[in-house]
Protein backbone atom coordinates (compact mmCIF):
# COMPACT_ATOMS: atom_id res chain seq x y z
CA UNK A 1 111.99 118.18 141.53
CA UNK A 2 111.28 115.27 143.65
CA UNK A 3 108.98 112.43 142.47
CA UNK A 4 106.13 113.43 144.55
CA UNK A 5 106.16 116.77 143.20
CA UNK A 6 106.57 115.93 139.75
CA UNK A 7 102.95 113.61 140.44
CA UNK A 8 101.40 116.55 141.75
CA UNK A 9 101.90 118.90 139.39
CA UNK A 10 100.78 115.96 136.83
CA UNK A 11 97.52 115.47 138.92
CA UNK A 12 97.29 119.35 138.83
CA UNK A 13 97.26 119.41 135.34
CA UNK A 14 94.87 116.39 134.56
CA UNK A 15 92.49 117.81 137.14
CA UNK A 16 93.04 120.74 135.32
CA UNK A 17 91.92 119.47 131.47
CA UNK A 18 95.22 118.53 130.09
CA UNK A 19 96.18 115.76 128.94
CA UNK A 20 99.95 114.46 129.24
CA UNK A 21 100.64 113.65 125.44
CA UNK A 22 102.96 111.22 124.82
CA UNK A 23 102.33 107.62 123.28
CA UNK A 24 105.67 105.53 123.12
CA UNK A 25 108.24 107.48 121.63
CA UNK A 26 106.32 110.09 120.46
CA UNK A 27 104.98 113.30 121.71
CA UNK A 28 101.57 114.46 120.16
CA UNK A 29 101.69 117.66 118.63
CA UNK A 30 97.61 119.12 117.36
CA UNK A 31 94.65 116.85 116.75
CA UNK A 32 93.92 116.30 112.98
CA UNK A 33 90.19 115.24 113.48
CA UNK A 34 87.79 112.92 116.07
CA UNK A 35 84.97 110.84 115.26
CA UNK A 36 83.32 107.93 116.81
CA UNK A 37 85.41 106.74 119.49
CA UNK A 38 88.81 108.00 118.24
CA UNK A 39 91.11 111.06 117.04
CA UNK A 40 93.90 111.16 114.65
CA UNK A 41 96.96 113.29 115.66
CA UNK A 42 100.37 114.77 114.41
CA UNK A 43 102.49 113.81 116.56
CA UNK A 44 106.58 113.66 116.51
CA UNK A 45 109.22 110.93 117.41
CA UNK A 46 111.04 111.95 120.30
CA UNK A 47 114.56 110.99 118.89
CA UNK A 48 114.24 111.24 115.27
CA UNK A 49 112.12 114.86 115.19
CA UNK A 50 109.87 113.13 112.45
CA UNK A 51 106.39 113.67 112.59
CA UNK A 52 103.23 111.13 112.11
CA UNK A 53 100.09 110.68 111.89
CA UNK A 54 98.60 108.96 115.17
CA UNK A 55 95.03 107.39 114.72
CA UNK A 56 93.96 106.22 118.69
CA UNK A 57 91.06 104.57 119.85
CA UNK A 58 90.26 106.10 123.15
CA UNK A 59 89.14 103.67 125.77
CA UNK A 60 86.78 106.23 127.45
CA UNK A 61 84.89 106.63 124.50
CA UNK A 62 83.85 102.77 124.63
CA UNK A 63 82.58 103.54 127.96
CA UNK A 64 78.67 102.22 128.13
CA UNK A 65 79.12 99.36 125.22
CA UNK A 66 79.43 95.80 126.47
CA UNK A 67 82.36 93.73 126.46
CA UNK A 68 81.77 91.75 123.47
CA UNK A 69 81.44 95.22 120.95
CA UNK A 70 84.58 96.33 123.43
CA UNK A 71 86.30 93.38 121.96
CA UNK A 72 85.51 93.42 118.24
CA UNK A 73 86.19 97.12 118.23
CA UNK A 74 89.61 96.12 119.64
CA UNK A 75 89.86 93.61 117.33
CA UNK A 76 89.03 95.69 113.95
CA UNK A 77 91.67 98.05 115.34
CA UNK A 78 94.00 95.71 115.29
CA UNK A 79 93.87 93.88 112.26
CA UNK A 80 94.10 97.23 110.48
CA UNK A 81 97.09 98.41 112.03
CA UNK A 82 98.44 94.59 111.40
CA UNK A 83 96.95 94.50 107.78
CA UNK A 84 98.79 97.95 106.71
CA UNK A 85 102.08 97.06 108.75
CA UNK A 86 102.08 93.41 106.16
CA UNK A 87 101.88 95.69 103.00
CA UNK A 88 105.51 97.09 101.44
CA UNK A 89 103.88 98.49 98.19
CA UNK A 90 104.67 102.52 98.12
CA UNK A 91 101.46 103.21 97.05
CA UNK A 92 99.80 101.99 100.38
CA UNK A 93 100.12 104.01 103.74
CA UNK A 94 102.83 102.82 105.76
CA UNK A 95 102.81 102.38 109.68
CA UNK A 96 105.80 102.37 111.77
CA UNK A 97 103.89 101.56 115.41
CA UNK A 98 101.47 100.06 116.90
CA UNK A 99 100.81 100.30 120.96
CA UNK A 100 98.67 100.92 123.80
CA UNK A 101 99.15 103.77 126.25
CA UNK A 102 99.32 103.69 129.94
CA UNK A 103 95.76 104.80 130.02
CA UNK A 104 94.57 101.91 127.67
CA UNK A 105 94.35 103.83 124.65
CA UNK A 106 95.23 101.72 121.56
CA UNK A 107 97.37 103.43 118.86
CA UNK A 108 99.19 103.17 115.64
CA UNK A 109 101.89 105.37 114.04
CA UNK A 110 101.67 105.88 110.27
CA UNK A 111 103.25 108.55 108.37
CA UNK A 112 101.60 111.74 107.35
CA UNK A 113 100.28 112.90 104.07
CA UNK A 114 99.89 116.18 102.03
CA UNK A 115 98.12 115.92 100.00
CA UNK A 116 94.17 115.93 99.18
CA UNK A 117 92.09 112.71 98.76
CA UNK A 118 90.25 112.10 94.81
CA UNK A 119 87.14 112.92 96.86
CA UNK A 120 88.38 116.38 97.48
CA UNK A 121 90.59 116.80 94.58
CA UNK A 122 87.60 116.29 92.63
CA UNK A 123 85.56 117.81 94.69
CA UNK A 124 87.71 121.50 94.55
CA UNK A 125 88.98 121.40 91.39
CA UNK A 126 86.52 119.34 89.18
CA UNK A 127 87.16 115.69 87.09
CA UNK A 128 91.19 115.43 86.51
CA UNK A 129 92.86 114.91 82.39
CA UNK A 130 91.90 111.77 81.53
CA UNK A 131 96.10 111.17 81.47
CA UNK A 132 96.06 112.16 85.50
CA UNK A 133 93.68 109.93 86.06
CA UNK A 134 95.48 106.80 84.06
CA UNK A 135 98.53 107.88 86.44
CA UNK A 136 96.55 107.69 89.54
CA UNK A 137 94.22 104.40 88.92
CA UNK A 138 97.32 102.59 88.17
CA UNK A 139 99.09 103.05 91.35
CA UNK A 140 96.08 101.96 93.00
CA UNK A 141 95.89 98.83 90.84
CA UNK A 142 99.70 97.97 92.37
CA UNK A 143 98.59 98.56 96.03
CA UNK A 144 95.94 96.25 95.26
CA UNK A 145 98.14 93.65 93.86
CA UNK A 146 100.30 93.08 96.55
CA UNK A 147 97.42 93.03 99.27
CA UNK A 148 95.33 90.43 96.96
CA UNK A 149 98.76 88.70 96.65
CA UNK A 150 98.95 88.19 100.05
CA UNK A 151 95.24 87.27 100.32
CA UNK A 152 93.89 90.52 101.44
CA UNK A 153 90.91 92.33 99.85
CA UNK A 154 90.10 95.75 101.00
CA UNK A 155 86.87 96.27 100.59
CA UNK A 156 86.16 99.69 100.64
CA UNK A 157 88.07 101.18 97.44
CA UNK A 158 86.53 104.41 96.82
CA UNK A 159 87.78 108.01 96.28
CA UNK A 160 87.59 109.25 100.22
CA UNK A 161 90.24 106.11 100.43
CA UNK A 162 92.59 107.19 98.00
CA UNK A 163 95.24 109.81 98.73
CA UNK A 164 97.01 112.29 96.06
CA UNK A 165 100.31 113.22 98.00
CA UNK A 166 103.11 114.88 97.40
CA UNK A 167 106.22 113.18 98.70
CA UNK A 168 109.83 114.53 98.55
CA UNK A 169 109.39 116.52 96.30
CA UNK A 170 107.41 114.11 93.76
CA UNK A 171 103.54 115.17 93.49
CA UNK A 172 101.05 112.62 92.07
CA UNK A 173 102.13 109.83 94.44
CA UNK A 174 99.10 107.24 95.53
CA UNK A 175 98.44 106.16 98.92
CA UNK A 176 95.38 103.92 99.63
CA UNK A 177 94.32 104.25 102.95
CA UNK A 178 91.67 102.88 105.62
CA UNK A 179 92.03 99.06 105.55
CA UNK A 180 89.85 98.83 108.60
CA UNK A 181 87.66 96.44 106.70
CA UNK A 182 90.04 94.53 105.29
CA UNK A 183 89.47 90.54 105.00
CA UNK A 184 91.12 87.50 104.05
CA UNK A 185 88.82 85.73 101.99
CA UNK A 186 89.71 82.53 103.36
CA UNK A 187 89.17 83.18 106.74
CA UNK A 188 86.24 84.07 108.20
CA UNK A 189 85.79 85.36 111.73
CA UNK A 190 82.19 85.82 112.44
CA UNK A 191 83.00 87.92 115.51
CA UNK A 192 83.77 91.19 113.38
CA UNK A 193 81.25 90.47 110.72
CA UNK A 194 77.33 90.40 111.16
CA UNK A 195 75.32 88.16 109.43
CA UNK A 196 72.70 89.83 106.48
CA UNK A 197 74.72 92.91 106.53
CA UNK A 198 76.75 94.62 103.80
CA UNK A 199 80.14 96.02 104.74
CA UNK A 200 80.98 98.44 103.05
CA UNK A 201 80.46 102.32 100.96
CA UNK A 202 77.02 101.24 98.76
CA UNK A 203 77.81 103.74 96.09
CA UNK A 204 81.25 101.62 95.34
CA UNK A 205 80.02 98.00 96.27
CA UNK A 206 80.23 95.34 93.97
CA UNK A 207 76.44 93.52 93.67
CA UNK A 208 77.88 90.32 95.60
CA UNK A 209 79.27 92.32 98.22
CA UNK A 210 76.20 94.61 98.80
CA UNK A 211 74.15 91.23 99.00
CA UNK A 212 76.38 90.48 101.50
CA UNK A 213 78.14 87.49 99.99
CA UNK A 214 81.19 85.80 100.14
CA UNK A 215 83.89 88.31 98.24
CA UNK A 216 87.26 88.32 96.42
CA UNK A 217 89.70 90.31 94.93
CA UNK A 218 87.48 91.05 91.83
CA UNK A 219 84.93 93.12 94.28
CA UNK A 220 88.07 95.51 94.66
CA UNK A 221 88.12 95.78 91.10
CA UNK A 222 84.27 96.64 91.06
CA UNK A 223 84.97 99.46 93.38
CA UNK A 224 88.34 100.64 91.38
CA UNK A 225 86.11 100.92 88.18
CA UNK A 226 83.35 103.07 90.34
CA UNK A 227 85.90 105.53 91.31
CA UNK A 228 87.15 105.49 87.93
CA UNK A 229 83.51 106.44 86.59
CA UNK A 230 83.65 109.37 89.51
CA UNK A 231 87.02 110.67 88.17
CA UNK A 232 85.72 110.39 84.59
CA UNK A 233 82.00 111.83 84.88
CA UNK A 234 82.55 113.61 88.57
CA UNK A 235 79.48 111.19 89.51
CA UNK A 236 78.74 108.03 90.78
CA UNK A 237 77.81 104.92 88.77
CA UNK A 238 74.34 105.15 90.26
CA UNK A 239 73.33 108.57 92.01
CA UNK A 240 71.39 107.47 94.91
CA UNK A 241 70.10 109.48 98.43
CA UNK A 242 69.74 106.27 99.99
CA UNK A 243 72.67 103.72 100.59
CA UNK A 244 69.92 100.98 100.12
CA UNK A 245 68.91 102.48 97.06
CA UNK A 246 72.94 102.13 95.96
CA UNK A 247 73.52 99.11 97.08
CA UNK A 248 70.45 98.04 94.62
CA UNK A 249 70.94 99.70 92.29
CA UNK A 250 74.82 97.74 92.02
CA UNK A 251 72.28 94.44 92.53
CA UNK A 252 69.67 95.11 89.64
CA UNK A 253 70.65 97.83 87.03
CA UNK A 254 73.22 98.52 84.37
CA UNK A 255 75.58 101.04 84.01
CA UNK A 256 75.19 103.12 81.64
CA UNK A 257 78.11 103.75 79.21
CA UNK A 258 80.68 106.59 79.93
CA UNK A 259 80.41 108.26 76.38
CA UNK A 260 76.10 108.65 77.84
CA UNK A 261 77.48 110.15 81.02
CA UNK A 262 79.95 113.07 79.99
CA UNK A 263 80.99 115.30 77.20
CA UNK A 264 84.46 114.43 77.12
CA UNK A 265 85.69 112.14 74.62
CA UNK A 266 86.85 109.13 76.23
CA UNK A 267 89.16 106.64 74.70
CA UNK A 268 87.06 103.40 73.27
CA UNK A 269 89.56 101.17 75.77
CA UNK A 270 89.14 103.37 78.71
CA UNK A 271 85.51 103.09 78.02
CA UNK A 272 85.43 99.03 78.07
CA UNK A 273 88.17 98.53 80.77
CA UNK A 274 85.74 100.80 83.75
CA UNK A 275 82.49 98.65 82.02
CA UNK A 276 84.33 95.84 82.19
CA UNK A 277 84.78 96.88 85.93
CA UNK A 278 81.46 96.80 86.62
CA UNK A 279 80.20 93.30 85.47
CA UNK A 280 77.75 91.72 87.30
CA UNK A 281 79.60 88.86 86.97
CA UNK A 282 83.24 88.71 88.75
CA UNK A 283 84.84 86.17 86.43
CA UNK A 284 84.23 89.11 83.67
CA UNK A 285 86.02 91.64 85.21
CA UNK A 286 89.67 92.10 84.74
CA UNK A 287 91.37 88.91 85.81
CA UNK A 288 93.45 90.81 88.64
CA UNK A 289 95.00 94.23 89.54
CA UNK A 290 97.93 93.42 87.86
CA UNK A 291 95.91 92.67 84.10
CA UNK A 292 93.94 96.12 85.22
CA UNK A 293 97.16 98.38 85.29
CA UNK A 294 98.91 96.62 82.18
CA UNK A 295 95.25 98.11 80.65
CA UNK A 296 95.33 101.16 81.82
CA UNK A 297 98.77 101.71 80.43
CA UNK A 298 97.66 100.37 77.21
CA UNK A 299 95.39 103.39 76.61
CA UNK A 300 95.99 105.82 74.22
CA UNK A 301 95.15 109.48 75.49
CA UNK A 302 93.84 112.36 73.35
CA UNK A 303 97.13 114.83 72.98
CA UNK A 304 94.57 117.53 75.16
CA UNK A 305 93.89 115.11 78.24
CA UNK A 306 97.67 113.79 78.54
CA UNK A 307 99.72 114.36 81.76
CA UNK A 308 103.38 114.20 81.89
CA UNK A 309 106.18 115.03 84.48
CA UNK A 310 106.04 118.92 83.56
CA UNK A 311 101.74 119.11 84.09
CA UNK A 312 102.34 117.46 87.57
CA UNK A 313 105.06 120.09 89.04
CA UNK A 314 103.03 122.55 87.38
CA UNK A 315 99.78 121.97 88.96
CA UNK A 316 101.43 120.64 92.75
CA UNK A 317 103.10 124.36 92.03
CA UNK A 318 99.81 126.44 92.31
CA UNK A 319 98.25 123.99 94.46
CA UNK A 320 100.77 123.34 96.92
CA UNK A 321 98.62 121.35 100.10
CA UNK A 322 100.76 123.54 102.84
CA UNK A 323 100.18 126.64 101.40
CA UNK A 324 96.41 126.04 101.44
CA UNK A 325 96.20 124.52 104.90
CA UNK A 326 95.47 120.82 103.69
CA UNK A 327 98.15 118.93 105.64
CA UNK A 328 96.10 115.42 106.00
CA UNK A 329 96.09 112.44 106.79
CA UNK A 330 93.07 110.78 105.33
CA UNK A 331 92.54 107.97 107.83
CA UNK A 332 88.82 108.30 108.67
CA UNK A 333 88.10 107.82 112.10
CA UNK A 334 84.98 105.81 111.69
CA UNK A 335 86.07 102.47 113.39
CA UNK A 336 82.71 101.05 113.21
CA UNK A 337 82.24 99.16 110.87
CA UNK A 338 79.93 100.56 107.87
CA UNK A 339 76.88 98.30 107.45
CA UNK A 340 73.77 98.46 105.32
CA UNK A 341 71.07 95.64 105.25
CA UNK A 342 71.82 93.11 102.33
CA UNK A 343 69.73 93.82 99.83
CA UNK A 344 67.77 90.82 98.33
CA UNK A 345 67.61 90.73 94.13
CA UNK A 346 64.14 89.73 93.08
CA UNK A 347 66.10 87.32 90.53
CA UNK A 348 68.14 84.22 90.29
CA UNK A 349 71.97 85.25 92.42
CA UNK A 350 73.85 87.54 90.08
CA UNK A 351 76.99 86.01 88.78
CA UNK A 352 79.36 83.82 90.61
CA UNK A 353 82.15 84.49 92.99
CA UNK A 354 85.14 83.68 92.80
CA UNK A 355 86.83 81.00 94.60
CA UNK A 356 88.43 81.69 97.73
């Protein structure tokens, strides 16, 4: 066919609802899920037949802001693709390509999951073994330690953001995911941040990020021991309807123990290691992710809640992800970034951060 008539039938088909879809060296396959002003695809490398996940922000769907929310949009974008692409650690997503199509559609390439995030898993099939849930929390304390190593803090630990896969055959492995809101606490840029505003999920904010102050690695920590007390009690720290309400509640109120909270009987050092999370106070949490896991691994579990090798094929066995129609990715495709107005303690500035 000549070149004219391969643009025609091209024009035929856009005219016609399609859309050609490739990006780069890869051919998109069947849309995961859309939000906002993006999608998330499976899509496949043209060369190497292996598939993807593709997370795009469309630039038609930014049609109507101005140029300035254009740009920090853009920007987010970016630095989570560049963020995610810096981190080696197995137990964080990994991204193999960032781009922008001919159209102006910006993209990144990261593989694709099976798996179910703690949200669902706990969701569908109730609070893991207290052993399972050792297993996971540590992997998420070594993705944390290499991004706080390299000055990163996520920001928005929670159970949505966490990712049971299975992986070659190996079912239990971590990913953490969405580091859309990830910062360097050394260096601010005011131009994706607004001022009085709490970035962030309120039901896992630590009280000096949900007052909106300056944060550090610790606030991670805050949010690992909230999901902890999720997987553990199969509730939040502080049930709230209203993210304001959370975010206060993180502010002003205490925690009440985990042995208050459920029936099971939970190990005396799992019980102060998830308090210990939650301090007011960041210089009495854990010192760093690293201190966190050694912790965790420290903890004796009661013969019925342990989890070995055998219990994981076992349970990936009658819950295999395929079979059940679950093949995710758990990106979230809500690029804006999640605010809630800073709330304001009626007391004295709880605790101290830590030094950036």
């Amino acid at each position: 066919r000549s070149r004219r008539s391969v643009a025609v039938a091209q024009a035929q088909a856009q005219a016609a609802g399609e859309w050609v879809r490739e990006l780069g060296s890869y051919r998109l396959l069947r849309r995961l899920g859309s939000g906002g002003m993006g999608e998330v695809w499976v899509g496949e490398h043209r060369m190497l037949a292996r598939r993807a996940a593709i997370k795009l922000v469309l630039r038609r769907a930014l049609a109507g802001r101005s140029e300035d929310q254009i740009q920090v949009t853009i920007a987010r974008f970016q630095r989570e693709a560049r963020a995610t692409a810096s981190l080696r650690s197995r137990n964080t997503i990994q991204v193999y390509d960032f781009g922008v199509s001919a159209g102006g559609d910006f993209y990144y390439v990261m593989e694709l999951l099976e798996g179910y995030d703690l949200h669902a898993l706990v969701l569908n099939f109730g609070p893991p073994p207290l052993g399972r849930i050792v297993h996971l929390a540590r992997q998420v304390c070594r993705s944390l330690a290499e991004a706080h190593d390299r000055g990163l803090v996520h920001r928005d630990i929670k159970p949505a953001n966490i990712f049971c896969s299975e992986l070659g055959g190996e079912g239990d492995v971590v990913k953490v995911l969405d580091f859309g809101m990830v910062i360097a606490p050394a260096v601010a840029n005011g131009r994706l941040t607004s001022p009085d505003m709490a970035q962030g999920t309120p039901s896992f904010m630590a009280p000096e990020q949900a007052r909106g102050l300056p944060i550090g690695p610790h606030a991670d920590l805050y949010a690992l021991g909230c999901v902890l007390h999720v997987l553990i009690t199969g509730d939040d720290v502080f049930p709230q309807s209203h993210p304001v309400a959370a975010a206060l509640a993180h502010v002003n109120e205490s925690p009440a123990p985990l042995s208050r909270r459920t029936k099971r009987t939970i190990p005396a050092a799992l019980e102060r290691l998830v308090m210990a999370c939650l301090a007011k106070n960041p210089a009495d949490r854990p010192a760093d992710a690293r201190v966190m896991e050694a912790a965790l691994a420290a903890i004796e579990i009661p013969s019925d809640e342990r989890w070995d090798d055998a219990a994981i094929r076992a349970w990936w066995q009658a819950h295999p992800p395929r079979r059940l129609g679950v093949e995710l990715v758990a990106e979230r495709m809500d690029l804006q970034p999640r605010f809630v107005p800073a709330p304001r303690s009626e007391t004295e500035p709880v605790g101290k951060t830590p030094a950036s």
